[in-house]
C-alpha atoms as a PDB file:
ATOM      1  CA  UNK A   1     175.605 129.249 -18.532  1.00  0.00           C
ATOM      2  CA  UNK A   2     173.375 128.193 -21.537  1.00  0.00           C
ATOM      3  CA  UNK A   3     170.050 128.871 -21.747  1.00  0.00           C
ATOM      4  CA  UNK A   4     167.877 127.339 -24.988  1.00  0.00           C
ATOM      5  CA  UNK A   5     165.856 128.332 -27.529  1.00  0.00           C
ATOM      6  CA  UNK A   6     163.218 125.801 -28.180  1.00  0.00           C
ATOM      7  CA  UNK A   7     162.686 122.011 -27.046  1.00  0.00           C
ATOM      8  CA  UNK A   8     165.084 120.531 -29.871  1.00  0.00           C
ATOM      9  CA  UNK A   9     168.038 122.167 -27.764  1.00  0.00           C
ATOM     10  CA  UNK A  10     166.925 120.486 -24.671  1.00  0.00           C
ATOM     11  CA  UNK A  11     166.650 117.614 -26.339  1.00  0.00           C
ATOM     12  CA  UNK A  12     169.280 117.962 -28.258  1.00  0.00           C
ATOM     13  CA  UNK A  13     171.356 118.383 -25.356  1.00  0.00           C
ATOM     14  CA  UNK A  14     170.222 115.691 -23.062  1.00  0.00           C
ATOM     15  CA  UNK A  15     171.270 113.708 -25.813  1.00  0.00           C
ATOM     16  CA  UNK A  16     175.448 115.100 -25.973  1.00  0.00           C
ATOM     17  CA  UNK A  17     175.372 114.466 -21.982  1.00  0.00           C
ATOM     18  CA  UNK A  18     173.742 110.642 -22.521  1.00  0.00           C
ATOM     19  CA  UNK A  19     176.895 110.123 -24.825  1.00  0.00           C
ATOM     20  CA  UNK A  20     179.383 111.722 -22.717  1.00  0.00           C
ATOM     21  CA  UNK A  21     177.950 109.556 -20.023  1.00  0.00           C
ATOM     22  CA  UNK A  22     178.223 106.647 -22.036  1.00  0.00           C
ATOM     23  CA  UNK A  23     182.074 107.365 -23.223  1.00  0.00           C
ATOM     24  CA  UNK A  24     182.592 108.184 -19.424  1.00  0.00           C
ATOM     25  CA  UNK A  25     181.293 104.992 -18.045  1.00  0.00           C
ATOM     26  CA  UNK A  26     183.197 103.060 -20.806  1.00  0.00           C
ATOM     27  CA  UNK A  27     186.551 104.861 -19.574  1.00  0.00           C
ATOM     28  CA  UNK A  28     186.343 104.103 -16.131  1.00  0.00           C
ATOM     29  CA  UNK A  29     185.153 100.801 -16.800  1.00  0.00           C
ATOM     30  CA  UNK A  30     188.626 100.241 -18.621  1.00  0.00           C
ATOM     31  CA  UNK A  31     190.464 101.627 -15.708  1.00  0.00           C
ATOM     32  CA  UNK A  32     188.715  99.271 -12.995  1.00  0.00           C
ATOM     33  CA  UNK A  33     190.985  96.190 -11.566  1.00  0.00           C
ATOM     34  CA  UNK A  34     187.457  94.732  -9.791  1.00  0.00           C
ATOM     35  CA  UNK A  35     185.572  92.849 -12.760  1.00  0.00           C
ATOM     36  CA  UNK A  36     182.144  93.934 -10.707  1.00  0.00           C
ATOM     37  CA  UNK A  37     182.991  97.669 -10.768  1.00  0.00           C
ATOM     38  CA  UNK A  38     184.129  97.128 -14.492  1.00  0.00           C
ATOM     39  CA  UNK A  39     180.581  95.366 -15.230  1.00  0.00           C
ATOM     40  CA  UNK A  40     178.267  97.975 -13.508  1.00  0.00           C
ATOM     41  CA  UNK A  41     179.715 100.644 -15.277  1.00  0.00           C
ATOM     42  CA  UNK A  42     179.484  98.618 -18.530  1.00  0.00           C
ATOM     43  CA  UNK A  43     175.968  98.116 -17.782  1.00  0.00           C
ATOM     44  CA  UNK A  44     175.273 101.844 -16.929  1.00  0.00           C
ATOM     45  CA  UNK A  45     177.148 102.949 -20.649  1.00  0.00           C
ATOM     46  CA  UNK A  46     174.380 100.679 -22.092  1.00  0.00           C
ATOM     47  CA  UNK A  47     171.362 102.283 -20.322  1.00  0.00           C
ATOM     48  CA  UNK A  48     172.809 105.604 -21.109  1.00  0.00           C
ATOM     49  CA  UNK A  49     172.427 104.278 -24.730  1.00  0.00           C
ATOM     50  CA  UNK A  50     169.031 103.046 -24.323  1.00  0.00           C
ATOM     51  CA  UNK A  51     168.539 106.611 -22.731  1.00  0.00           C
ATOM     52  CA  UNK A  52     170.048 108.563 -26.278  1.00  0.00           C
ATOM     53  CA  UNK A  53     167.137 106.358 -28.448  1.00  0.00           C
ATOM     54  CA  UNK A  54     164.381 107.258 -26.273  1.00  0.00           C
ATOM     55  CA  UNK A  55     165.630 110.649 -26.492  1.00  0.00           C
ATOM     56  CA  UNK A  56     166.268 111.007 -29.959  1.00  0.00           C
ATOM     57  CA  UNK A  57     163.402 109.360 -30.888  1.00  0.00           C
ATOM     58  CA  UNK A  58     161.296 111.498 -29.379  1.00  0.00           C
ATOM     59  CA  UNK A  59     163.296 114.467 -30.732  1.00  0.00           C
ATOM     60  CA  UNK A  60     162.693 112.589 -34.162  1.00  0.00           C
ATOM     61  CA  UNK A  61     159.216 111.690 -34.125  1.00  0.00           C
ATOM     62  CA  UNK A  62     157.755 116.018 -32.690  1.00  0.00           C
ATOM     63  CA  UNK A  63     155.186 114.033 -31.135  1.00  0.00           C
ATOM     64  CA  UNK A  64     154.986 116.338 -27.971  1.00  0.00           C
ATOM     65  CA  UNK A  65     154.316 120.332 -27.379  1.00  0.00           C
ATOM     66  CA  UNK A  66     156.144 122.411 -28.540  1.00  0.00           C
ATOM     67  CA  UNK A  67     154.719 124.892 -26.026  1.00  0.00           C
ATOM     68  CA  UNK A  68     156.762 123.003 -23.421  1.00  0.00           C
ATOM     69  CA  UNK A  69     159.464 125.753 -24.773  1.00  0.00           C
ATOM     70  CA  UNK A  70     158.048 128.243 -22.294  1.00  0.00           C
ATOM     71  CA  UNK A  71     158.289 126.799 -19.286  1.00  0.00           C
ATOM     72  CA  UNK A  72     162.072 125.729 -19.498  1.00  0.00           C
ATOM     73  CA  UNK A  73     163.629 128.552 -21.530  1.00  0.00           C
ATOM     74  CA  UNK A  74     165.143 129.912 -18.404  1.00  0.00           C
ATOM     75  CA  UNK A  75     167.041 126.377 -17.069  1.00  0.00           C
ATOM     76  CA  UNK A  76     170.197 127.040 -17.256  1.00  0.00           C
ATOM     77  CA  UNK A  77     172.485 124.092 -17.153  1.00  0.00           C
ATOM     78  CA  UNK A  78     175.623 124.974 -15.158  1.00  0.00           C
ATOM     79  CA  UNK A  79     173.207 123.308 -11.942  1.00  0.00           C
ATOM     80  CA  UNK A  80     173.792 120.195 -13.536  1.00  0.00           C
ATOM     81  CA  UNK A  81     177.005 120.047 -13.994  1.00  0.00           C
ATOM     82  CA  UNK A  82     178.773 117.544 -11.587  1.00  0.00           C
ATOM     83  CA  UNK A  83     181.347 119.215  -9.745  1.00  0.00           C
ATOM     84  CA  UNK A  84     184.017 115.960  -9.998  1.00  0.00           C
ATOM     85  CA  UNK A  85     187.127 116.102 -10.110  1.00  0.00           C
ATOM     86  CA  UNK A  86     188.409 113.905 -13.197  1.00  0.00           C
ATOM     87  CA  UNK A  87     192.126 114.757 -12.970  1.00  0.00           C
ATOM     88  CA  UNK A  88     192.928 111.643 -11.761  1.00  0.00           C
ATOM     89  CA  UNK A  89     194.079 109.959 -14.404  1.00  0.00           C
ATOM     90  CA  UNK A  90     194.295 106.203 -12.288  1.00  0.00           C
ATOM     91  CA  UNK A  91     191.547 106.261 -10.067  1.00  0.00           C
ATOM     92  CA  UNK A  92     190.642 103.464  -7.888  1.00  0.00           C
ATOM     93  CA  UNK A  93     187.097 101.751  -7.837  1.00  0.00           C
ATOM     94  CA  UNK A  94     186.222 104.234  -4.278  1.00  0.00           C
ATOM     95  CA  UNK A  95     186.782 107.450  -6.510  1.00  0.00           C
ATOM     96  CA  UNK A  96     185.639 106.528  -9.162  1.00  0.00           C
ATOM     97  CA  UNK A  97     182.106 105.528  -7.797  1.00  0.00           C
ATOM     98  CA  UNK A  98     182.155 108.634  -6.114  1.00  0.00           C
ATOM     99  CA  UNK A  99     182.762 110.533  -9.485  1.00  0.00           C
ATOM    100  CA  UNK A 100     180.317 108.262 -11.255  1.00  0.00           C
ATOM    101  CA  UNK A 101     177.061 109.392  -8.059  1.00  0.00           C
ATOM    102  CA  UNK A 102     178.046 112.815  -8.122  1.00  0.00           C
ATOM    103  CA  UNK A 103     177.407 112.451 -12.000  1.00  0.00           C
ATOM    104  CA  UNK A 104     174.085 110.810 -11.793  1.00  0.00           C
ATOM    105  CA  UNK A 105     173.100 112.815  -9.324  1.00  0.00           C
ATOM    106  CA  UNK A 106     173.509 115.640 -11.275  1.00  0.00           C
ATOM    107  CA  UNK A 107     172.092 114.117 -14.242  1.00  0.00           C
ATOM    108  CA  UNK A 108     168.807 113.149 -12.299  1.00  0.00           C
ATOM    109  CA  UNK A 109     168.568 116.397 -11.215  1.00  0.00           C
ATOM    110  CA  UNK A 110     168.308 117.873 -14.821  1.00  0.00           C
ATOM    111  CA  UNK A 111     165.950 114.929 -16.212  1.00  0.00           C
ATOM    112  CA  UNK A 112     163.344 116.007 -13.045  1.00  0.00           C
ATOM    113  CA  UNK A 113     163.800 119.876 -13.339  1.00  0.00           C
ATOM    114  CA  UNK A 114     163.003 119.523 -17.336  1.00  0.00           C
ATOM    115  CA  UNK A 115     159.892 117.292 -16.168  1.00  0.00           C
ATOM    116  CA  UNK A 116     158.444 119.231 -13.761  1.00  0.00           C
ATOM    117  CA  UNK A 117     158.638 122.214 -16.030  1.00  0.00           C
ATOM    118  CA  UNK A 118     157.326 120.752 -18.939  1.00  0.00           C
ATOM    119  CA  UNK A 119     153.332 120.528 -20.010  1.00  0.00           C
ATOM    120  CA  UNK A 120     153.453 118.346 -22.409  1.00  0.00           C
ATOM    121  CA  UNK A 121     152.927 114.554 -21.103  1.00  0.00           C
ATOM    122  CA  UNK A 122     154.555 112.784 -23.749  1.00  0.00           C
ATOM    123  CA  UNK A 123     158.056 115.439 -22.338  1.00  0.00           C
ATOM    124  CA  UNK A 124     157.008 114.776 -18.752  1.00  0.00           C
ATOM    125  CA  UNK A 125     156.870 111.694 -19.418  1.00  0.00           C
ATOM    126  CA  UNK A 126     160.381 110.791 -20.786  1.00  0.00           C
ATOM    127  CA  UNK A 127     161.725 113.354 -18.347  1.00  0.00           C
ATOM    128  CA  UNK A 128     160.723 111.434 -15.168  1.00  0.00           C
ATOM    129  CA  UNK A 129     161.655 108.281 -16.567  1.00  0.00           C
ATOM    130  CA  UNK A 130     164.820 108.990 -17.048  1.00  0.00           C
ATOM    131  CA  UNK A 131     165.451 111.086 -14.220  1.00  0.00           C
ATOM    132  CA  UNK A 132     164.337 107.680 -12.026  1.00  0.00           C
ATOM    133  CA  UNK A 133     166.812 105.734 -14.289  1.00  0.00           C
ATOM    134  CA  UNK A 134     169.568 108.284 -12.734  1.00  0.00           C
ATOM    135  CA  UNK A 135     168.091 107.420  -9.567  1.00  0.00           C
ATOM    136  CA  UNK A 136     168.096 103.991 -10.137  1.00  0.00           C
ATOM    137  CA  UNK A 137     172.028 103.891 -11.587  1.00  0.00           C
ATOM    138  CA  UNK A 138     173.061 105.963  -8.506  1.00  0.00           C
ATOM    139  CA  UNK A 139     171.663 103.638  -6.084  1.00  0.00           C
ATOM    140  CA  UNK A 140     173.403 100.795  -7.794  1.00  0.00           C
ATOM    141  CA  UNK A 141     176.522 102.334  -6.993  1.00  0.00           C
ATOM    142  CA  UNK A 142     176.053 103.077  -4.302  1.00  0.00           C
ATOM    143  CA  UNK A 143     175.445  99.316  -3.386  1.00  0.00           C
ATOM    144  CA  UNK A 144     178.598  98.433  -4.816  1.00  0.00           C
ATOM    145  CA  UNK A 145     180.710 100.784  -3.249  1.00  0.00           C
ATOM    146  CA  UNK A 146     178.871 100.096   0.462  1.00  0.00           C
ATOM    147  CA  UNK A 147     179.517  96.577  -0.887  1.00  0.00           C
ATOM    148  CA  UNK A 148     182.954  96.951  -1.858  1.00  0.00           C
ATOM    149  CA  UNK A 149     184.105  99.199   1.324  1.00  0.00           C
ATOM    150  CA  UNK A 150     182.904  96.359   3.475  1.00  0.00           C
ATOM    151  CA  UNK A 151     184.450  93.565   1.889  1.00  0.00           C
ATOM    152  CA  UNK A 152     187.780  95.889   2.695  1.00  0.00           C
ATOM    153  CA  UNK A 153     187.103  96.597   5.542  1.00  0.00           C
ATOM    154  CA  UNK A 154     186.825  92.761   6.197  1.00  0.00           C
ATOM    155  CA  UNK A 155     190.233  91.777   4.975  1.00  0.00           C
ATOM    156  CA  UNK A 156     191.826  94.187   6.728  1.00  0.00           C
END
């Protein structure tokens, strides 16, 4: 259970989730045999990219306040934590879309606490945006795999 010590950690780890996110998505994609599954979650490890510039940027630049500190020092991030079940080293395009909305669901979670929390706008700001690009990435899957169960359900 972490708990942080100014906005820089928040930040700072937003940013370490975005890139396991990123190195996630690029691992499954690998794994997938269905070239759409493999594209989606090629697409979603390059938003999570776009998602570690805004962030660091922002990190960069100090243009927000730094007063935010107070109103998130006592998040603690263990409730954003998926609770997946990666042992599967081989898993099929069902599991891991499953895996990949339990993660983004977790993720959005995190991005909407932080902005709800926050007072300063330019924070809010990037916090709700990304938390809707969560939202945005789980719905996508969750397309695809209502897509995909369908089409197997069809051949069948």
């Amino acid at each position: 259970m972490e708990k942080y010590n100014s906005i820089d950690e928040v930040l700072n780890f937003a940013i370490e989730q975005e890139q396991s996110e990123v190195d996630f998505y690029n691992e499954l994609a690998d794994k997938m045999s269905l070239p759409k599954v493999e594209q989606l979650f090629r697409d979603i490890a390059i938003e999570k990219q776009n998602h570690i510039l805004k962030l660091e940027a922002i990190r960069i630049s100090g243009n927000f306040d730094h007063n935010s500190y107070d109103q998130i020092k006592e998040l603690k991030t263990d409730h954003y934590i998926a609770d997946v079940d990666y042992s599967n080293e081989d898993p099929n395009f069902h599991d891991a879309l499953i895996m990949a909305m339990e993660k983004e669901k977790a993720t959005f979670m995190f991005y909407w606490d932080i902005a709800e929390r926050v007072t300063s706008p330019d924070l809010q700001d990037l916090f709700y945006m990304l938390a809707l690009h969560e939202a945005k990435q789980k719905v996508k899957m969750e397309i695809q795999f209502d897509r995909d169960s369908k089409e197997l359900l069809e051949e069948d």
